[in-house]
Every structure is written in C-alpha cells, then in structure tokens.
Protein backbone atom coordinates (compact mmCIF):
# COMPACT_ATOMS: atom_id res chain seq x y z
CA UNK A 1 -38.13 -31.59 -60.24
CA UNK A 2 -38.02 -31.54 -56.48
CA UNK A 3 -37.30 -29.72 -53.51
CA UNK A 4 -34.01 -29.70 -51.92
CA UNK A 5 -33.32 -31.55 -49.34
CA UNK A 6 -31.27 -29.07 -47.42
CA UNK A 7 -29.46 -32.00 -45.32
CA UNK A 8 -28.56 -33.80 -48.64
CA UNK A 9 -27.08 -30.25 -50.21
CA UNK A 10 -25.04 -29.33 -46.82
CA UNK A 11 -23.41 -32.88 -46.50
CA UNK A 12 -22.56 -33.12 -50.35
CA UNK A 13 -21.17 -29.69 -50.00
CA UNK A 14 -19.23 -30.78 -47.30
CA UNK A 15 -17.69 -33.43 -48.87
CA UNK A 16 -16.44 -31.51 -51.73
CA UNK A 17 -14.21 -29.88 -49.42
CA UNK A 18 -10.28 -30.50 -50.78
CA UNK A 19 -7.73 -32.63 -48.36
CA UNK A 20 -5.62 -34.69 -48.64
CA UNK A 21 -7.06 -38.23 -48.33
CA UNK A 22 -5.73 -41.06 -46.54
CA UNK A 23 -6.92 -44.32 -48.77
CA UNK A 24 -8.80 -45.97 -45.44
CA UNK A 25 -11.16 -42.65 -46.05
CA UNK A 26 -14.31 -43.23 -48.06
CA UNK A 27 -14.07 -40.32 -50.23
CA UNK A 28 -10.93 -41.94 -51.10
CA UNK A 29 -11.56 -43.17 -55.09
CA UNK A 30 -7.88 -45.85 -56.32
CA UNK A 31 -8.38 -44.14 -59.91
CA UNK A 32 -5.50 -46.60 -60.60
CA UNK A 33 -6.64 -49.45 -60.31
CA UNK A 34 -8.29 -49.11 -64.13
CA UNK A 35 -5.53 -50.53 -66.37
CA UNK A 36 -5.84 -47.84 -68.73
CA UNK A 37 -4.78 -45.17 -65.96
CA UNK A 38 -2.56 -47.55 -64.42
CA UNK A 39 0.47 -47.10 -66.85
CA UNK A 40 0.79 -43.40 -64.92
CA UNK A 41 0.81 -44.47 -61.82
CA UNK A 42 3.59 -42.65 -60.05
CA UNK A 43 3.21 -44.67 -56.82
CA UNK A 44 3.43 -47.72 -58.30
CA UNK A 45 6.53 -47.04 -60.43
CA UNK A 46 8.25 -44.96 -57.08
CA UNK A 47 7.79 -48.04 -54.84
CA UNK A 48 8.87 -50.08 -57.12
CA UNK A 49 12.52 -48.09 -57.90
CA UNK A 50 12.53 -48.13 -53.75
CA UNK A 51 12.03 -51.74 -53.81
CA UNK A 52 14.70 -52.17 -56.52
CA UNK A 53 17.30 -49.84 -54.99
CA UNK A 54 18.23 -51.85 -51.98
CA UNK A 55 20.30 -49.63 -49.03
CA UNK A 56 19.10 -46.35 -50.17
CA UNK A 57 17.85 -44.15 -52.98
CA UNK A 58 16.42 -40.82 -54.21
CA UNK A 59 13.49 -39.61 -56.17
CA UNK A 60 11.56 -36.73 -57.43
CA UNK A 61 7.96 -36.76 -57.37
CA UNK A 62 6.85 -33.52 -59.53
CA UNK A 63 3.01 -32.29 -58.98
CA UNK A 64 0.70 -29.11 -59.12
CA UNK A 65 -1.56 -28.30 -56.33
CA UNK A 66 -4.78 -29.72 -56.22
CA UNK A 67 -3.95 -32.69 -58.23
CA UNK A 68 -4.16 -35.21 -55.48
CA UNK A 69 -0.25 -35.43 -54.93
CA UNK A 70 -0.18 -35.40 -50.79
CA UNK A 71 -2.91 -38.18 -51.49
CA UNK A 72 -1.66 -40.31 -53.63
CA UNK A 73 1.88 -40.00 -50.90
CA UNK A 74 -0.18 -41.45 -48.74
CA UNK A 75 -1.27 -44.59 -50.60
CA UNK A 76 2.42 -44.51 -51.38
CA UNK A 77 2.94 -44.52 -47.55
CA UNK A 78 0.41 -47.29 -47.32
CA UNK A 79 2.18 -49.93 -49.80
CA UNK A 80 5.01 -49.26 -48.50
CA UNK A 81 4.23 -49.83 -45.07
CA UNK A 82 2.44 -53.23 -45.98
CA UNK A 83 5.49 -54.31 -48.26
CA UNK A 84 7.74 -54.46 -44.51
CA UNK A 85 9.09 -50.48 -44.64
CA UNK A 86 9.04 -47.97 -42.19
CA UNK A 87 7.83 -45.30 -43.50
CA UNK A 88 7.91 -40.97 -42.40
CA UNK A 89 5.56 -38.46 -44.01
CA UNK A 90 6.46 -34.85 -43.29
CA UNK A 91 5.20 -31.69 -44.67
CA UNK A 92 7.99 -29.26 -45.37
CA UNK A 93 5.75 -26.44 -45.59
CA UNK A 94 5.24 -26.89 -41.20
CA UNK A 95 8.66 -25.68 -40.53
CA UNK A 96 9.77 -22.97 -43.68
CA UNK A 97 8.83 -20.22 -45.41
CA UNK A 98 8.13 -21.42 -48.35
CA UNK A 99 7.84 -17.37 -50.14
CA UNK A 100 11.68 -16.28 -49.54
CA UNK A 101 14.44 -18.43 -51.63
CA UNK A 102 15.62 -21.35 -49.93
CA UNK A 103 19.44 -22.59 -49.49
CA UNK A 104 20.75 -26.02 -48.71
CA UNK A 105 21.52 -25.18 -45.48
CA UNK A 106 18.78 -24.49 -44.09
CA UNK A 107 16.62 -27.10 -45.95
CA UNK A 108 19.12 -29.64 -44.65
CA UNK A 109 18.72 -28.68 -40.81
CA UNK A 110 14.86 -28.30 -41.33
CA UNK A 111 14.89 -31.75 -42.81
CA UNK A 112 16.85 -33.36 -39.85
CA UNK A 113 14.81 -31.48 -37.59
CA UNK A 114 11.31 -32.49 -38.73
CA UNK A 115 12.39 -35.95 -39.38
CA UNK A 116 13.22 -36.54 -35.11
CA UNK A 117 9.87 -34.51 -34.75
CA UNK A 118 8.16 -37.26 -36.47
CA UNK A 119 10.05 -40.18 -35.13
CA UNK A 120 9.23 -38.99 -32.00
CA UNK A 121 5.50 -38.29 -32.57
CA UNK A 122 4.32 -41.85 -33.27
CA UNK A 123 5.51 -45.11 -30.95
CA UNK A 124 5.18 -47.40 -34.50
CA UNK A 125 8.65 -45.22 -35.19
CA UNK A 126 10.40 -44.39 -32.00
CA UNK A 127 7.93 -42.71 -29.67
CA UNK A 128 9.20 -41.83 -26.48
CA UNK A 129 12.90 -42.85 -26.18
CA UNK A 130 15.06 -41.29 -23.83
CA UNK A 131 18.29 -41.75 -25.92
CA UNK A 132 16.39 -39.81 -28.77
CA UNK A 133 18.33 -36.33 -29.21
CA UNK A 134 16.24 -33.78 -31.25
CA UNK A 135 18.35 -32.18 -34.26
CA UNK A 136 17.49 -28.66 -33.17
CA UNK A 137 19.38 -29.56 -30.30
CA UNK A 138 22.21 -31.15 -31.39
CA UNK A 139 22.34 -28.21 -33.83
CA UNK A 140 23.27 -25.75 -30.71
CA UNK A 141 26.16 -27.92 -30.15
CA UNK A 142 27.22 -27.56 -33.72
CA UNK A 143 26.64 -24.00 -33.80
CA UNK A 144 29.12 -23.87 -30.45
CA UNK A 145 31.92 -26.13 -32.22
CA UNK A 146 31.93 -24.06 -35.47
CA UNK A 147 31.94 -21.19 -33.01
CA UNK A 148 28.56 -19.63 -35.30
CA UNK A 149 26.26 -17.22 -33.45
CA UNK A 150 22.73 -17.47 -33.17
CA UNK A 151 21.65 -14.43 -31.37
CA UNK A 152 18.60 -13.90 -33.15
CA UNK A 153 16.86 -16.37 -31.76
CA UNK A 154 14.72 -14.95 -29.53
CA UNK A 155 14.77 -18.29 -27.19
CA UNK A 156 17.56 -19.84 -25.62
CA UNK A 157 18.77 -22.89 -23.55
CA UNK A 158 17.00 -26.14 -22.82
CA UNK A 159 14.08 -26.71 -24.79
CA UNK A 160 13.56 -22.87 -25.64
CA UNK A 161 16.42 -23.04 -28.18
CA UNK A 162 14.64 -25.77 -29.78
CA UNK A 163 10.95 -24.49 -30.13
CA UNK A 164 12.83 -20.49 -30.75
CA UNK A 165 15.06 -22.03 -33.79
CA UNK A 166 12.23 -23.80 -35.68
CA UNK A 167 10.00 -20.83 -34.71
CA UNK A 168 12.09 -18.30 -35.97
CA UNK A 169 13.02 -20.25 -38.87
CA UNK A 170 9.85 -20.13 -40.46
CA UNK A 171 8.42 -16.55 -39.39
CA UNK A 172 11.82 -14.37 -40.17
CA UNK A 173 12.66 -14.13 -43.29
CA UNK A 174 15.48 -11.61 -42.05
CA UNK A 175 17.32 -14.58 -39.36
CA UNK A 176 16.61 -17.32 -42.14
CA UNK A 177 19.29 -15.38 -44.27
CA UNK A 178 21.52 -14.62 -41.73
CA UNK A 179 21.40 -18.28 -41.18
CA UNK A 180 22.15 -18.95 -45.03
CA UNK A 181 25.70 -16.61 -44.61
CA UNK A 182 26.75 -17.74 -41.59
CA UNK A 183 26.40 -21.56 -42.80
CA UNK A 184 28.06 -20.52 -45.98
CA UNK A 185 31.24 -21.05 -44.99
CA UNK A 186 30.50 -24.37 -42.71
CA UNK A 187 28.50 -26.27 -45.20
CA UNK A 188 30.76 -29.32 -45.83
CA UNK A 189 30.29 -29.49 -41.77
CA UNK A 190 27.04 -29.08 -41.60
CA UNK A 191 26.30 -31.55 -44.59
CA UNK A 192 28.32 -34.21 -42.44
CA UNK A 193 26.54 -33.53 -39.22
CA UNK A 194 23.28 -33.83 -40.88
CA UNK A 195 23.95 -37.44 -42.67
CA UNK A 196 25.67 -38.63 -38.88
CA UNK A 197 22.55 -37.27 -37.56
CA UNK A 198 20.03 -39.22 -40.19
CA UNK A 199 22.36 -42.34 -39.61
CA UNK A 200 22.13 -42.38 -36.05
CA UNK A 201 17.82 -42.53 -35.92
CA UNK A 202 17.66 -44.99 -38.77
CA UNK A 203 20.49 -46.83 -36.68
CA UNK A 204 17.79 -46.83 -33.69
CA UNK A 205 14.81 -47.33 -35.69
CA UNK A 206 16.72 -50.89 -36.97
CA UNK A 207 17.18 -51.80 -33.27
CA UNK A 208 13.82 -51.52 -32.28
CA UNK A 209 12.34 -52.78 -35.58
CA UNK A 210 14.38 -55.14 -36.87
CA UNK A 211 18.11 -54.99 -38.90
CA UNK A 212 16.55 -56.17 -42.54
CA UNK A 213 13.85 -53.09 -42.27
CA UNK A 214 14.64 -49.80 -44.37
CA UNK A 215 13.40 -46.73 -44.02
CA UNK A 216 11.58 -44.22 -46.35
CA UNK A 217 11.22 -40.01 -46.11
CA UNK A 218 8.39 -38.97 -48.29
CA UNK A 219 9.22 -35.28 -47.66
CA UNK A 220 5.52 -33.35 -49.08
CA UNK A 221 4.93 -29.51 -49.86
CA UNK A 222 8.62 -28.75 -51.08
CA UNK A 223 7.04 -27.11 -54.51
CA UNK A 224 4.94 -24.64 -52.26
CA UNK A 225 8.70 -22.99 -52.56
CA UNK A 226 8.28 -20.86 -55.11
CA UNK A 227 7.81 -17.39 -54.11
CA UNK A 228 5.46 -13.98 -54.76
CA UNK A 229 5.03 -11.97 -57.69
CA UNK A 230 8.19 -9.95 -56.36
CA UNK A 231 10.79 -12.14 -55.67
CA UNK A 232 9.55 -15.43 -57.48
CA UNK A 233 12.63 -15.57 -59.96
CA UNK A 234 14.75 -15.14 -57.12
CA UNK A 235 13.02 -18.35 -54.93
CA UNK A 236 12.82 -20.41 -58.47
CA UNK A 237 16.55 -19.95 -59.14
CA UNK A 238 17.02 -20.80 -54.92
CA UNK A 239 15.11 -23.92 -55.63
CA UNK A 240 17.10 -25.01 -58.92
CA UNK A 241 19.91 -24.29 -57.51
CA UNK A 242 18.93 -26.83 -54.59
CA UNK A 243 17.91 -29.88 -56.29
CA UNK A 244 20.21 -29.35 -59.60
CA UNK A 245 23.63 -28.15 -58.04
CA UNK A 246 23.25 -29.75 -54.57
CA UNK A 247 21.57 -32.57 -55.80
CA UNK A 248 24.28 -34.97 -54.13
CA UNK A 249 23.46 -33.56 -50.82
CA UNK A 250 20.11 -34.20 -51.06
CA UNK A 251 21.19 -38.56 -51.18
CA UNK A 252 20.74 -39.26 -47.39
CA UNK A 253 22.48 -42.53 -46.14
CA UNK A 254 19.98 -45.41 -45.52
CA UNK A 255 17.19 -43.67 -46.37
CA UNK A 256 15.09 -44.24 -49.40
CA UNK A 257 13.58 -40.48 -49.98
CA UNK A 258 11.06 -38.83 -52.27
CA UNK A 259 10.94 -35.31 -52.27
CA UNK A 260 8.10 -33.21 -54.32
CA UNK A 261 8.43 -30.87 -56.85
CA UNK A 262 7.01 -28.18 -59.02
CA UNK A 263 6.85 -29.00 -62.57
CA UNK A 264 9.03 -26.11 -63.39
CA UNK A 265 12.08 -27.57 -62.29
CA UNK A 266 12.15 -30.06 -65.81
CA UNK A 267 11.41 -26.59 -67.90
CA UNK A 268 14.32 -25.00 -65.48
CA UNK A 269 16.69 -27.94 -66.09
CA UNK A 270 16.11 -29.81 -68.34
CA UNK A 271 17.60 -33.80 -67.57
CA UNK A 272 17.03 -33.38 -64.24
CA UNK A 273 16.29 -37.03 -63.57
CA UNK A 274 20.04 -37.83 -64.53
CA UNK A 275 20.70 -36.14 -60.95
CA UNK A 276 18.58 -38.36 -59.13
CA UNK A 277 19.26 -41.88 -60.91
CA UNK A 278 17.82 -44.59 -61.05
CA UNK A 279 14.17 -43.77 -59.92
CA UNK A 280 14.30 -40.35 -61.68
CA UNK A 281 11.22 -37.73 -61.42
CA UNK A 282 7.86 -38.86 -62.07
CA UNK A 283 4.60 -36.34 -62.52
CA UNK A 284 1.58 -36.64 -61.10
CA UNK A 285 -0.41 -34.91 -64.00
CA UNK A 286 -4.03 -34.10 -64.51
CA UNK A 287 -6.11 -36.48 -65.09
CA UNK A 288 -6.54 -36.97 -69.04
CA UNK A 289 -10.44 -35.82 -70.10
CA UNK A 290 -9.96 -35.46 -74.22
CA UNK A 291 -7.77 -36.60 -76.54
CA UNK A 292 -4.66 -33.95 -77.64
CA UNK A 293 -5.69 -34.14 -81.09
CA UNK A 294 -8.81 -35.01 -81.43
CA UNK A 295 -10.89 -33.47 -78.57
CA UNK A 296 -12.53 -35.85 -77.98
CA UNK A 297 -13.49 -37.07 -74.36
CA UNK A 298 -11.50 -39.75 -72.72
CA UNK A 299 -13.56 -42.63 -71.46
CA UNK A 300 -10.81 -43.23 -68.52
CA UNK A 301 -10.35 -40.10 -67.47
CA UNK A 302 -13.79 -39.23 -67.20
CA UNK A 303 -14.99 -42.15 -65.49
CA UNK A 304 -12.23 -41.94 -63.08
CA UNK A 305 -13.57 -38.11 -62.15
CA UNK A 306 -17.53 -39.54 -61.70
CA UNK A 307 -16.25 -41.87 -59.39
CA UNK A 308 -14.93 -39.04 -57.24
CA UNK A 309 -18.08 -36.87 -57.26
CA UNK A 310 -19.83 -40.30 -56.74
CA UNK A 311 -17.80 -40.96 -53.60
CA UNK A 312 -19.00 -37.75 -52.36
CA UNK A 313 -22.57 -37.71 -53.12
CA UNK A 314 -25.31 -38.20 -54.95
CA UNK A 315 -24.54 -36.70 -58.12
CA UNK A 316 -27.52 -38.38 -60.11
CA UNK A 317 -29.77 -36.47 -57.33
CA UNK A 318 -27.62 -33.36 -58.22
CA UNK A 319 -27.60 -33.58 -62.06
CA UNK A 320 -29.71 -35.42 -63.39
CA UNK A 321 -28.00 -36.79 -66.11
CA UNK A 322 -24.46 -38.46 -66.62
CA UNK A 323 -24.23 -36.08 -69.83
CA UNK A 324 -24.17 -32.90 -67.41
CA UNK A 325 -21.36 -34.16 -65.11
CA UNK A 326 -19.44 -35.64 -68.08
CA UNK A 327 -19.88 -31.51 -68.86
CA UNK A 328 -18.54 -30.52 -65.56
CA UNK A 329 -15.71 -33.10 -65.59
CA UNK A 330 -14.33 -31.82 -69.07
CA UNK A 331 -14.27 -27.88 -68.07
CA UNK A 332 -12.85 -29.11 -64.87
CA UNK A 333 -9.66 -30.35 -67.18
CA UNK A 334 -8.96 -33.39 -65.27
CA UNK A 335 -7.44 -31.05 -62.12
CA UNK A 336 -9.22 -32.54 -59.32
CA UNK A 337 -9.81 -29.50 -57.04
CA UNK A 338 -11.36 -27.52 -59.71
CA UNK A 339 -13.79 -30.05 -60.38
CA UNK A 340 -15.21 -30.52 -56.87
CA UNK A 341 -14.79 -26.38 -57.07
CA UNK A 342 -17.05 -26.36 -60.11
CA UNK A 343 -19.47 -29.10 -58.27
CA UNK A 344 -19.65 -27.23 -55.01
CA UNK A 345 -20.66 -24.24 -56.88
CA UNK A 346 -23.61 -26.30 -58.37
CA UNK A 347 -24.38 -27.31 -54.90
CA UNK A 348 -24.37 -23.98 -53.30
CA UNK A 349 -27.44 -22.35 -56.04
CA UNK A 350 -29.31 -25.51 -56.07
CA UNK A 351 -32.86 -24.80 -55.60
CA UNK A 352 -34.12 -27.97 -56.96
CA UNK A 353 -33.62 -31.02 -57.88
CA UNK A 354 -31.97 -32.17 -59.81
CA UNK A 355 -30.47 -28.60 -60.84
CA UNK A 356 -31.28 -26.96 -64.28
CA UNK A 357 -28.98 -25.64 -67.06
CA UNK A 358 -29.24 -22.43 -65.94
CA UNK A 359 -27.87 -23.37 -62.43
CA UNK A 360 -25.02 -25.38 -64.11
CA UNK A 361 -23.73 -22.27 -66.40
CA UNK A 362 -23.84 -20.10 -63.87
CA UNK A 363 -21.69 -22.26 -61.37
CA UNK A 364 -19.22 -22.56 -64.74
CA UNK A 365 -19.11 -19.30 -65.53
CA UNK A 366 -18.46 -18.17 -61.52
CA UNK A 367 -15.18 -20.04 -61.62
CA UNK A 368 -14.42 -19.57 -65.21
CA UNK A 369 -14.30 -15.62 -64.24
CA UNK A 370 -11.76 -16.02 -61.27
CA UNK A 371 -9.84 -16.88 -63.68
CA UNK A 372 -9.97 -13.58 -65.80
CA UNK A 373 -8.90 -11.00 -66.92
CA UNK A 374 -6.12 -12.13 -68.74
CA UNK A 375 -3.48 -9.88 -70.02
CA UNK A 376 -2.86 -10.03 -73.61
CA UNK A 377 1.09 -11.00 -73.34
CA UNK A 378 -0.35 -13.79 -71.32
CA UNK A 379 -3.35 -14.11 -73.74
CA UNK A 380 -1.03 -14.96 -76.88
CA UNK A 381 0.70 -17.28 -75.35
CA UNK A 382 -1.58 -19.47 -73.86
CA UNK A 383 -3.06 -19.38 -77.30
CA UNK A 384 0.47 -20.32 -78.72
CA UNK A 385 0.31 -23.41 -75.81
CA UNK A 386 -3.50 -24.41 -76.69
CA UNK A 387 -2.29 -24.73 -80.55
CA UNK A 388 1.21 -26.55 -80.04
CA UNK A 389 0.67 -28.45 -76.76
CA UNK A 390 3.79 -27.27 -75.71
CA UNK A 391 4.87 -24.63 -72.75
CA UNK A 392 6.30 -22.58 -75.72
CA UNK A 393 8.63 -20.90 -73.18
CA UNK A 394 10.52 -18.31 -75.74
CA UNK A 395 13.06 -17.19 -73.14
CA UNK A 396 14.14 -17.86 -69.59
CA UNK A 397 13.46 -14.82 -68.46
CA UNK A 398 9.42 -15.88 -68.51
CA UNK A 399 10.06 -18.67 -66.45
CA UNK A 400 8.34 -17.06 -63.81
CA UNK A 401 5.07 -16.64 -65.52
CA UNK A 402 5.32 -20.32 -66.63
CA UNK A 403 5.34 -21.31 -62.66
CA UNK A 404 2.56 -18.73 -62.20
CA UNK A 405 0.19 -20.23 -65.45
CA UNK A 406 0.83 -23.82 -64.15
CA UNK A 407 -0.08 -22.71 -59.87
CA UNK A 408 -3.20 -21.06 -61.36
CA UNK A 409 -4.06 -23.63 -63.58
CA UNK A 410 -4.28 -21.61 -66.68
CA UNK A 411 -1.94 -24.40 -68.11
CA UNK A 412 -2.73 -28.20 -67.40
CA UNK A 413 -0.12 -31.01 -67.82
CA UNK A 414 -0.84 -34.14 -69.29
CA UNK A 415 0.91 -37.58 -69.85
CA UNK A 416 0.02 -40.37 -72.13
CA UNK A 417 3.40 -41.27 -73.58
CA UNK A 418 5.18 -38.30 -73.20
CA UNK A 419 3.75 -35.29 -71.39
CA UNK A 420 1.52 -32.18 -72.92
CA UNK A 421 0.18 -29.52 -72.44
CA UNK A 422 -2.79 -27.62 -72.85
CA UNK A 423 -4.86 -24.54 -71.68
CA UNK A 424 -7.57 -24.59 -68.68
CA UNK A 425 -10.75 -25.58 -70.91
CA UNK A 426 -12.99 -22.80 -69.06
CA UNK A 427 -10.98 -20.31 -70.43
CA UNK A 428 -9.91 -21.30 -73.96
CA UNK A 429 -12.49 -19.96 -75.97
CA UNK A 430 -12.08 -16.61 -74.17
CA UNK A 431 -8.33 -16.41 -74.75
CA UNK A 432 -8.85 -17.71 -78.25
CA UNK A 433 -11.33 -14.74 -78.66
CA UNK A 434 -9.02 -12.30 -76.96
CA UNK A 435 -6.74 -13.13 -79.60
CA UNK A 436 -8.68 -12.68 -82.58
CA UNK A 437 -9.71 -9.59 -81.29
CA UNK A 438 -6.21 -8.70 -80.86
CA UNK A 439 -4.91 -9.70 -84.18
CA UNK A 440 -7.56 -7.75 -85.91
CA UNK A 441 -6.74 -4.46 -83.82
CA UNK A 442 -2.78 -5.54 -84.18
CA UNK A 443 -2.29 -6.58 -87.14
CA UNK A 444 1.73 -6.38 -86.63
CA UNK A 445 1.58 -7.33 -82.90
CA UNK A 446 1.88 -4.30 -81.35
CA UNK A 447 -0.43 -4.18 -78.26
C-alpha cells in the first residue's frame, strides 16, 4: 500500500459528482453500444418511431432519478440533430412547481412559454428575430380577449408581465390555482391558442431552416411532478389525470415530442402507451447487475458500470482489485448515482492506496444506513417485492408509497424482456431480517 495522492483523491472525487452529461463530455461512457445492452436502448427505439412518424408524433419516455435519463436525452438530442432535425431540450422543472398538482392549463402555457424561451436563446434555432413574439406575451392578449384577470401578478405591462407571469408561476402555489379555475372554463381556447402558437415558430423555424426539416421537443424533468408526503396523492392523480385524460392535448401539430415520466404512471394506468400510439412509453431502467432468478452477476451490466467509474478515475489505483468494484457495482443495483455515491464515499476515507476492506464496508454501510429505518408496513412489502419481482401494489390507495419506494430507490426496475422488479441490494438482507424478526414476534401479522 501507498500514500494518497491527495490531487488524485480530490479530482476522482470530483468527477463522481452526478450531471447530466452531454456525450462530447469525457465522463460520458455509450453503455449502448454493447449489443447485449443495446436491445434497451430507449434512444435508439424513440428516434427511430420519430423517424417513422413523418409530420408529427408523441412519446413517453418513463425514468427514475439518477438513472442517466436527462443524459441519455441528450445523446437523443445528438442523433437527432445529425439525422437533419431541429431539435429543443427544455427542462420543465425551470418554470413550475413541480410539489403542488399540476393541470393542463397551466402545463400547456408553461410549455409554449419555455419553448419561445429556447428558440430564442440559441441562433442554430431562431436567435434574435424581431418577428419572434414570446408566449407569455401573447398570453396577456388572450387573457384580455377571454376577458380573464390576472391581478396577481405582481408585474405588469411590457416585459414585466412576462418575467412576473413565469415568476409567479413557479413560486405561488396560491396564483398557480387561481390560474387553474379561471382557465377552467376557457380551456378549449386556450388549447387552440397554444397549438396556433406552436404552429406559428415551427412555421418560422422552416423558413429559416429549410421546408423538409421537422422539429423535435424533448420536454425533461416532467416526473419531478409528484409532490410531498402531504399532498403526493393529490399531485399523482393531477399528473394521471394530465397525460391519461388529456392525453390528446398533449399531440402538438408539427412537432415530434417526448415528454418524461415517472414510472408510476404504467402502475396508475395501466395501457398507457395506447394513448400515445405508435411510439408508446419506453423506460429507461437500471442497469441489469444479476440475474432475476438466479443471482447471479450480469457480465453486461457490470462491465457497463466499470466503464463509468473508469471514465472517472483510476479505480484500479482506488481498489485494487476488479473483484472489489464488481462488489460496489452489485450493491449499487445498477442505479447509476448510487454507485458513484457508494464510490465517492470510498474516496472520501481513503487513507491509502489502494483502500482496504475495512474502508470499503464502511463507505457501504454509510449509504446503506440513509436508507434506514424502515417501517415494518414498508418492511413486508418490500420483502413481498424482493420474493415475487413484482410491485405487489395490493390497493390503490398505496400508490403513493409505491412513487415514494421507487424516488428513494428502495425498489429498482429492471427490463430484459419484460420489466421487474426488485429491492435496493444494500438493504435486502436487513428488510429480509426485519421480517423474520417480525414474523416470529407476529405470528398472525399484527404489528
């Protein structure tokens, strides 16, 4: 063993930081690209369904946090733009308030909105263009023909009503459902001002571009919608509500779009792809480290995570031996931010090299305990998931808690064929114990 180098540990630290990625970035790893992973790739299959769905089209893209989902949008961004599209990325989560239930209304006139931001922003869209009107402008006009008062916002005329309705939008909870009545009863209106609106900037995009190019939204952050622990039944039902009943408002004219997800939509309604034929929803899962039967580890999914600690640093340095990181990778799950969680942790007690056992279960066992405690309703059913490989949802009504296992990670999704599930690895054997413990002190359930 050596010193460390305390250059080499700050830098690899660094690097474990999560971001999204752009692919030009180093740290950037195609896992793709290996044939075996390469069946699941959701940005292959959604640019193909854009470029077979000439005019227009719609699609789901359902992911957790921290699986690499605003990446991977961004190689999807990428193709696209090589293949002859003009592509916009937004992130929803810039312009709402993504813990108070949401309502077509307002998702519709934040979507305009931030979609002549962007235009605006970069001159390989529109740029500068003086005949460019911003929606949250045109919007006063359409709140003065529908004769709907917006008093609340604390900014008015000129640009003020602009920067005051987007501002207050997202910080006031209390105007944002104001908003939601008064548009209530306009919605058809609003619905039709919206798609003249969208028509008009792809209209001038095609003029300054070229008539044959389309045009794709890739609207990121949408399943950051999804509430607190007081109201997050209410935001869940907002959000099915959204893409299940108003599903046909969500079709924009000639604009190819792909909005994200959470995965508890499907569990919500089930079919939902149906709603948003032909491309559907596709998951971005984790990425697969054992077998669902077996346990044993996956050769592609683990060699796809070294790559990504490799791309970061030296993890031979670090380690040691391929046998520890393979370790790391499978209580990481396959969910990418936990993994360079669990390797930053390493990093940080390092005090020489490479690191020894100790070190490692110590770094394990400080993220394994953010995890707990776990409550023992909660306990039993993860167990109940870890055994079937199913959500084993018993009734609606813990739909909630569902959202809240899959956010936390406690529950990992998988796909190889047809999608599974099972529970976060660091914390199986402690839930598995919990329940043992349980059964012997509860005999008939009662706890």
């Amino acid at each position: 063993m050596s010193s460390p180098d305390p250059i080499f540990l700050r830098d690899f630290f660094r690097a474990l930081h999560y971001r999204p990625l752009d692919p030009e970035d180093p740290l950037y790893v195609p896992i793709y690209e290996d044939e075996r992973l390469a069946a699941n790739d959701p940005v292959q299959l959604m640019a193909r369904a854009i470029e077979w769905t000439p005019g227009k089209s719609v699609q789901l893209l359902s992911g957790f946090r921290g699986t690499g989902k605003s990446t991977e949008l961004r190689r999807l961004r990428k193709e696209l733009r090589a293949a002859g599209y003009l592509v916009v990325l937004l992130d929803i989560e810039d312009y709402l308030n993504t813990s108070v239930p949401i309502d077509v209304s307002d998702f519709l006139i934040v979507l305009a909105g931030a979609f002549g931001d962007e235009l605006a922003k970069s001159d390989d869209l529109l740029g500068f263009d003086p005949s460019h009107e911003s929606y949250w402008e045109r919007l006063k006009a359409f709140f003065t023909r529908t004769k709907v008062s917006m008093d609340e916002i604390s900014a008015e005329g000129g640009e003020g009503f602009s920067v005051g309705l987007k501002a207050t939008l997202k910080s006031d909870p209390t105007f944002k459902q104001t908003l939601q009545e008064k548009m209530a009863g306009h919605l058809g209106s609003l619905v039709a001002d919206v798609r003249a609106y969208l028509e008009e900037c792809v209209t001038r995009l095609k003029r300054k571009h070229g008539l044959i190019k389309e045009v794709v939204l890739l609207v990121d952050s949408v399943e950051h919608i999804r509430g607190t622990s007081v109201n997050a039944d209410a935001v869940q039902s907002s959000v099915e509500t959204l893409f299940a009943t108003h599903a046909d408002k969500l079709h924009l004219p000639l604009l190819h779009v792909i909005y994200t997800v959470h995965p508890y939509l499907a569990v919500r309604y089930p079919n939902l792809g149906v709603l948003y034929a032909p491309g559907g929803v596709k998951l971005l899962s984790a990425v697969k480290v054992r077998d669902a039967e077996s346990g044993a580890l996956s050769s592609p999914g683990i060699e796809a995570l070294e790559k990504i600690v490799a791309a970061r640093g030296d993890w031979k340095r670090l380690l040691g031996s391929r046998e520890t990181l393979d370790r790391l990778s499978a209580a990481s799950g396959g969910h990418l931010r936990d993994l360079l969680r669990i390797v930053a942790e390493v990093v940080l007690r390092a005090t020489t090299l490479p690191v020894p056992e100790k070190v490692v279960n110590t770094a394990l066992n400080q993220v394994r305990n953010e995890f707990l405690p776990i409550a023992e309703s909660d306990a039993r059913w993860l167990e109940r998931v870890s055994r079937s490989h199913d959500p084993s949802l018993i009734e609606p009504s813990r739909l909630p808690d569902l959202a809240r296992f899959l956010d936390t990670h406690l529950i990992l999704c998988y796909q190889n064929g047809k999608l599974w599930y099972d529970v976060h690895p660091l914390v199986l054997d402690h839930i598995r114990a919990q329940v043992e413990r349980l059964q012997r002190e509860f005999p008939n359930g009662e706890s």
